[in-house]
Structure formats: C-alpha cells, structure tokens
N, C-alpha and C. Protein backbone atom coordinates (compact mmCIF):
# COMPACT_ATOMS: atom_id res chain seq x y z
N UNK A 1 0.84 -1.18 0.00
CA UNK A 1 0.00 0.00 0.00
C UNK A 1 0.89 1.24 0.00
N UNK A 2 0.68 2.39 -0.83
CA UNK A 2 1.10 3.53 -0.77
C UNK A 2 1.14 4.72 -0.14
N UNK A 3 1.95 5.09 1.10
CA UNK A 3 1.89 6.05 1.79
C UNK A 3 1.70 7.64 1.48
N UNK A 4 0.53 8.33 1.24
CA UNK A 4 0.64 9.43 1.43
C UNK A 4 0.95 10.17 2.72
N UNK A 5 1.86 11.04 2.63
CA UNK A 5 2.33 12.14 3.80
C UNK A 5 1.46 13.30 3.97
N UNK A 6 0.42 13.66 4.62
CA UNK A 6 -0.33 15.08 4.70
C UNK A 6 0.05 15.80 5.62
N UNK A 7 0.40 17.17 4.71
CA UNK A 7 1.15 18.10 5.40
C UNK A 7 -0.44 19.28 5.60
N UNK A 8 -0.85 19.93 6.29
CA UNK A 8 -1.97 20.64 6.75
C UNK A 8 -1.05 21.76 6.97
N UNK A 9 -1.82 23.35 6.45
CA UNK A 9 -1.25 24.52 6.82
C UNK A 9 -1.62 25.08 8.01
N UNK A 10 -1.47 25.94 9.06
CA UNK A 10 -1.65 26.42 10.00
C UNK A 10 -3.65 26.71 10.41
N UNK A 11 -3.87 26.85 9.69
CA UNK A 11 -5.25 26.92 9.64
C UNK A 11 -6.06 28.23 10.20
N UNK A 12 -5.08 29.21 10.12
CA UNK A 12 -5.85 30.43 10.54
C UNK A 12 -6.77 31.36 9.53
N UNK A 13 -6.86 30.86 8.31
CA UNK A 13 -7.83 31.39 7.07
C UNK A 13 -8.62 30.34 7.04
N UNK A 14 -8.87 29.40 7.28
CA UNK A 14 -9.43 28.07 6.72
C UNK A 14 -10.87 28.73 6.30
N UNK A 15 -10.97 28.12 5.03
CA UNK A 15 -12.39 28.72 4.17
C UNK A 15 -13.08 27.13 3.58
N UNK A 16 -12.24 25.90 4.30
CA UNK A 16 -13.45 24.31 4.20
C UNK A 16 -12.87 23.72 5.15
N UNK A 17 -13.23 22.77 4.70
CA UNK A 17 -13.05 21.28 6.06
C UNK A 17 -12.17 20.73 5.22
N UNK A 18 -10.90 21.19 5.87
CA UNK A 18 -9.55 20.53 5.06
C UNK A 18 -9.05 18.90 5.55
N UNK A 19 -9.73 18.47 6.85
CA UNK A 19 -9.35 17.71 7.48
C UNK A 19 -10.46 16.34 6.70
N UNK A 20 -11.86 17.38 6.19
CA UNK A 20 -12.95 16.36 5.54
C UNK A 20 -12.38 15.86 4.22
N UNK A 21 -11.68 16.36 3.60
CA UNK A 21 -11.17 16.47 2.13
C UNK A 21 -10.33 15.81 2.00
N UNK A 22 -9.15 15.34 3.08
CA UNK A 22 -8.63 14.50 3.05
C UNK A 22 -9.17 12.87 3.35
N UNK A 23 -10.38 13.07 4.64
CA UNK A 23 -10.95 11.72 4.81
C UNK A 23 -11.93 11.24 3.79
N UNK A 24 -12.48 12.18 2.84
CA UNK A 24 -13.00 11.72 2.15
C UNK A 24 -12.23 10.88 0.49
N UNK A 25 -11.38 11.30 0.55
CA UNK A 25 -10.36 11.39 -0.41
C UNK A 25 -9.57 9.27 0.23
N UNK A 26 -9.15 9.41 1.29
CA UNK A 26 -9.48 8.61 2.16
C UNK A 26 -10.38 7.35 1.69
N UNK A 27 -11.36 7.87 2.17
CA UNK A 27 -12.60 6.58 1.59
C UNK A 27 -12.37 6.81 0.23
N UNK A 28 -12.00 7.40 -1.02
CA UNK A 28 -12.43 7.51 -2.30
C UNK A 28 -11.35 6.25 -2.20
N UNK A 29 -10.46 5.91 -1.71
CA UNK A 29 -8.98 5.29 -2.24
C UNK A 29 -8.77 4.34 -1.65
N UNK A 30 -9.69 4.10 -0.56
CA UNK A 30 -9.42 2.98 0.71
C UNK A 30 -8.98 1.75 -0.46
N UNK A 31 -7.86 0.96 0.82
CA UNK A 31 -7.16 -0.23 -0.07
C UNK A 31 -6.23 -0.38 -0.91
N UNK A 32 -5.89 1.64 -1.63
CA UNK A 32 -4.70 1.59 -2.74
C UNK A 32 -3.79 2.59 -2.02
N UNK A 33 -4.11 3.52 -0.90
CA UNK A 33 -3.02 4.08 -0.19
C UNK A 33 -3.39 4.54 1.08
N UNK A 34 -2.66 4.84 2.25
CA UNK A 34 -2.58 5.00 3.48
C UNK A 34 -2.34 6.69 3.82
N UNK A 35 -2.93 7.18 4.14
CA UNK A 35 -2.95 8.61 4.65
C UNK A 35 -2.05 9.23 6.33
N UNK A 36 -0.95 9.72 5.89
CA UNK A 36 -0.08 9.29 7.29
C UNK A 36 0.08 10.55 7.23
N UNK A 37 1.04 11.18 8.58
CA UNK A 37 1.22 12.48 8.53
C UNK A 37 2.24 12.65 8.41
N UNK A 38 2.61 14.26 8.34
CA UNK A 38 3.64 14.95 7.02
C UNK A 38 5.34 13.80 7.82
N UNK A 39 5.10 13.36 8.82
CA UNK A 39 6.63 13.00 8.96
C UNK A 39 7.09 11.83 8.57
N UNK A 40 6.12 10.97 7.93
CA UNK A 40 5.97 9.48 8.03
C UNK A 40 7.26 9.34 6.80
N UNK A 41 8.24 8.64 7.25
CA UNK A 41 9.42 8.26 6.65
C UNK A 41 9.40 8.00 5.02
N UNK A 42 10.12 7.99 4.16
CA UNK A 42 9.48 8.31 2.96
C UNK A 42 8.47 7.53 2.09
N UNK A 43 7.52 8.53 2.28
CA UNK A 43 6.15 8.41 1.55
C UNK A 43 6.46 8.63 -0.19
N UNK A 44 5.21 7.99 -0.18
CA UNK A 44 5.02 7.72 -2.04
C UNK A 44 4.58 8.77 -2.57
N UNK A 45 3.78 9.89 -1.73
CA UNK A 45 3.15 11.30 -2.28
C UNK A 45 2.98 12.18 -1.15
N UNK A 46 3.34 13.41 -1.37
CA UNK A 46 3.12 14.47 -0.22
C UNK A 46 1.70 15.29 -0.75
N UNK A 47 0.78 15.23 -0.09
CA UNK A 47 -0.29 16.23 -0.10
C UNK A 47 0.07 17.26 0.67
N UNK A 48 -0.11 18.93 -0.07
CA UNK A 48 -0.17 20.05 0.87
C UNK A 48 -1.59 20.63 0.98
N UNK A 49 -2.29 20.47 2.12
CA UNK A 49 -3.45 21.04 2.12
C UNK A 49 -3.47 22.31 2.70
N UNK A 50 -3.65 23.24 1.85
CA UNK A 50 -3.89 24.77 2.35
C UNK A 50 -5.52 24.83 2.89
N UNK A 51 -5.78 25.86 3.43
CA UNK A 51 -6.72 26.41 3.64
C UNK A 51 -7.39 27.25 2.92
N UNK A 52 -6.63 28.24 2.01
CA UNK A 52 -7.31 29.31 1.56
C UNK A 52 -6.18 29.28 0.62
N UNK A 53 -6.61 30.29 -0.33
CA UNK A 53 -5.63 30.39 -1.38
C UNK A 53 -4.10 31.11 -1.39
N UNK A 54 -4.18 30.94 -0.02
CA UNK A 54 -2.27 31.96 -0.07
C UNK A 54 -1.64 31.02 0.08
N UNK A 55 -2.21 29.74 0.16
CA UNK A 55 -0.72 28.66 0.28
C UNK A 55 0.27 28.95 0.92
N UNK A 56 0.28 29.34 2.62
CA UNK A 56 1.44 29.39 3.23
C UNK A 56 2.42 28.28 3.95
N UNK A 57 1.22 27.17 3.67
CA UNK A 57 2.08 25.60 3.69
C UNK A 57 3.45 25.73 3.02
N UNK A 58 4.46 25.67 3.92
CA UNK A 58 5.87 25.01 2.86
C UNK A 58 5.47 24.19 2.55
N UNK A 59 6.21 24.30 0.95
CA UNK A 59 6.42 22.73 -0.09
C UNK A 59 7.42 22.60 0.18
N UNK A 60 8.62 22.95 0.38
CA UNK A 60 9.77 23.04 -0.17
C UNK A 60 10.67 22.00 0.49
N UNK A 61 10.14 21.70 1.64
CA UNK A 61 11.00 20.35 2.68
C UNK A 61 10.70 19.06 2.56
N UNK A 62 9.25 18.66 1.87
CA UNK A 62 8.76 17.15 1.63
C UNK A 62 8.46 16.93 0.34
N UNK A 63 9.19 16.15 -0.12
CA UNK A 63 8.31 14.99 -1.62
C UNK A 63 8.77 13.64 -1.40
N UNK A 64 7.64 13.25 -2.02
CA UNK A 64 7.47 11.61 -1.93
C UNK A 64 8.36 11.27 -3.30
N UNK A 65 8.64 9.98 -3.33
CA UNK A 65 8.72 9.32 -4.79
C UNK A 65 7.96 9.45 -5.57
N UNK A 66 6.93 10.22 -5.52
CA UNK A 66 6.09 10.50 -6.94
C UNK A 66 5.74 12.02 -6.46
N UNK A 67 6.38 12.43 -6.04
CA UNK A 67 6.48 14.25 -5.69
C UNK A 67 5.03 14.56 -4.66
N UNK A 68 4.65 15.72 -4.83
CA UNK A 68 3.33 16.04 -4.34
C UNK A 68 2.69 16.80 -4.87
N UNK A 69 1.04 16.83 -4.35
CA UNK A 69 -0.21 17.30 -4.14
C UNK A 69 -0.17 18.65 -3.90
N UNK A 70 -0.72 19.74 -4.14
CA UNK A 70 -1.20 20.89 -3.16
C UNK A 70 -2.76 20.97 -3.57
N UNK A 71 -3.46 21.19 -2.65
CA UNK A 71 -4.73 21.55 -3.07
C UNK A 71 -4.92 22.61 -1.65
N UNK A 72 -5.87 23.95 -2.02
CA UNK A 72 -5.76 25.04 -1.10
C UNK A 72 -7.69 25.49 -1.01
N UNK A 73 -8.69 24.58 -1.70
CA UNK A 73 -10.04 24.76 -2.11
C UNK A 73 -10.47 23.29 -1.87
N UNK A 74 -11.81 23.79 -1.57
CA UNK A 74 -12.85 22.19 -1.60
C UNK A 74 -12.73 21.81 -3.56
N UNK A 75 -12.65 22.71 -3.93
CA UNK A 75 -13.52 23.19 -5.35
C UNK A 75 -12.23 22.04 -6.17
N UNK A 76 -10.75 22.06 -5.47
CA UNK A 76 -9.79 21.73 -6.18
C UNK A 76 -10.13 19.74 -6.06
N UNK A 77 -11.11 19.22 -5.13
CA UNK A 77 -11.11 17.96 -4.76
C UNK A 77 -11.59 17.41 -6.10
N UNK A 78 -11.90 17.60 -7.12
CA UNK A 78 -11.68 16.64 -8.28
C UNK A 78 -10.48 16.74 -9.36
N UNK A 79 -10.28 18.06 -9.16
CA UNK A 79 -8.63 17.42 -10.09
C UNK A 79 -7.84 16.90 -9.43
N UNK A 80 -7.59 16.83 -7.82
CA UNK A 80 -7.25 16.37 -6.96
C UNK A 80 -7.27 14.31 -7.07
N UNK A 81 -8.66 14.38 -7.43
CA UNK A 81 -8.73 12.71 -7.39
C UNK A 81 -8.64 12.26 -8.70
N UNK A 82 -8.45 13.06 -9.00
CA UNK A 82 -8.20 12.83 -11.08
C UNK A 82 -6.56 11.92 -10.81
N UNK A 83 -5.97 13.25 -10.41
CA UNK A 83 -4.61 13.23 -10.32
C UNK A 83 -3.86 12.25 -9.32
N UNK A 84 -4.24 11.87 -8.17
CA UNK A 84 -4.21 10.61 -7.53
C UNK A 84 -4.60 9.44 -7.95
N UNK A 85 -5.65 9.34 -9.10
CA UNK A 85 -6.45 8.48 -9.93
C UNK A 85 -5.05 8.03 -10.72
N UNK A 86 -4.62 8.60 -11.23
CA UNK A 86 -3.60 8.15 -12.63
C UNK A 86 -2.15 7.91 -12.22
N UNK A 87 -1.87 8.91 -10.91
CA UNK A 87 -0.54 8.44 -10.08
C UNK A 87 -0.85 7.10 -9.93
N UNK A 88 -1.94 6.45 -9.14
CA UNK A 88 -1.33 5.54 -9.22
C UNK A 88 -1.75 3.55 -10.16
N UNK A 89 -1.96 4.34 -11.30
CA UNK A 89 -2.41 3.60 -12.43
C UNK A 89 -1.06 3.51 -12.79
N UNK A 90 0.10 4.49 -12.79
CA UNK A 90 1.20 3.85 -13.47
C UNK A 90 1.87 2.88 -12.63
C-alpha cells in the first residue's frame, strides 16, 4: 500500500473542512493508499493542504517518490482525485 504524507497549513484562514477532504479522499482510495502524517518516513506522495488560497504551507522540505499534491479549495477535490487516480495507475 502507498503512503501518502499530509502536510496541513496552519489553519488560521481556513475557508473548508480541510481535514474532511482528506478523509474523504481517504474513503475515495481505501485499499490503494494509506494517509499518514507529514513525517511518516518516505512516503510515495506528499499532499499540501492549504486552507485558503495563499498557500502558506511550505512545499519546499517534503516529496514523496512521486512528488506532491497541493490543493488550497474544496472546489480543487476533483482534479485532486483525477490526479491521484492516474498516479497511481502507473
């Protein structure tokens, strides 16, 4: 099974349920990868979940073997599962 690393930004803009977006994302995938947090030894994909659109999450310290995620909107959760969809089809 494939470890995603979720890295969560500070959460003082938060404009959704960043914590829902991941569990739902979660159930979308149950069985093809594991949702761990940002420290979990090296992971297969780093998700950065912002809150709002200033993206003050660092990227710049975590990628997985297949790099990472940012999503900063509810609105972004289908290119989001598009793009997790085909990561890991290869």
């Amino acid at each position: 099974m494939k470890t995603i690393a979720v890295k969560y930004c500070g959460g003082c803009n938060t404009r959704y349920d960043r914590v829902g977006l991941v569990k739902r994302l979660a159930e979308d995938f149950v069985g093809q990868c594991a949702f761990a947090g940002v420290d979990a030894p090296d992971p297969w994909l780093v998700l950065i979940v912002g809150g709002c659109g200033s993206n003050c999450a660092s990227q710049s310290d975590r990628h997985g073997t297949h790099g990472r995620l940012v999503v900063s909107s509810a609105d972004d959760y289908d290119m989001l599962h598009i793009q997790l969809r085909d990561l890991l089809k290869q």
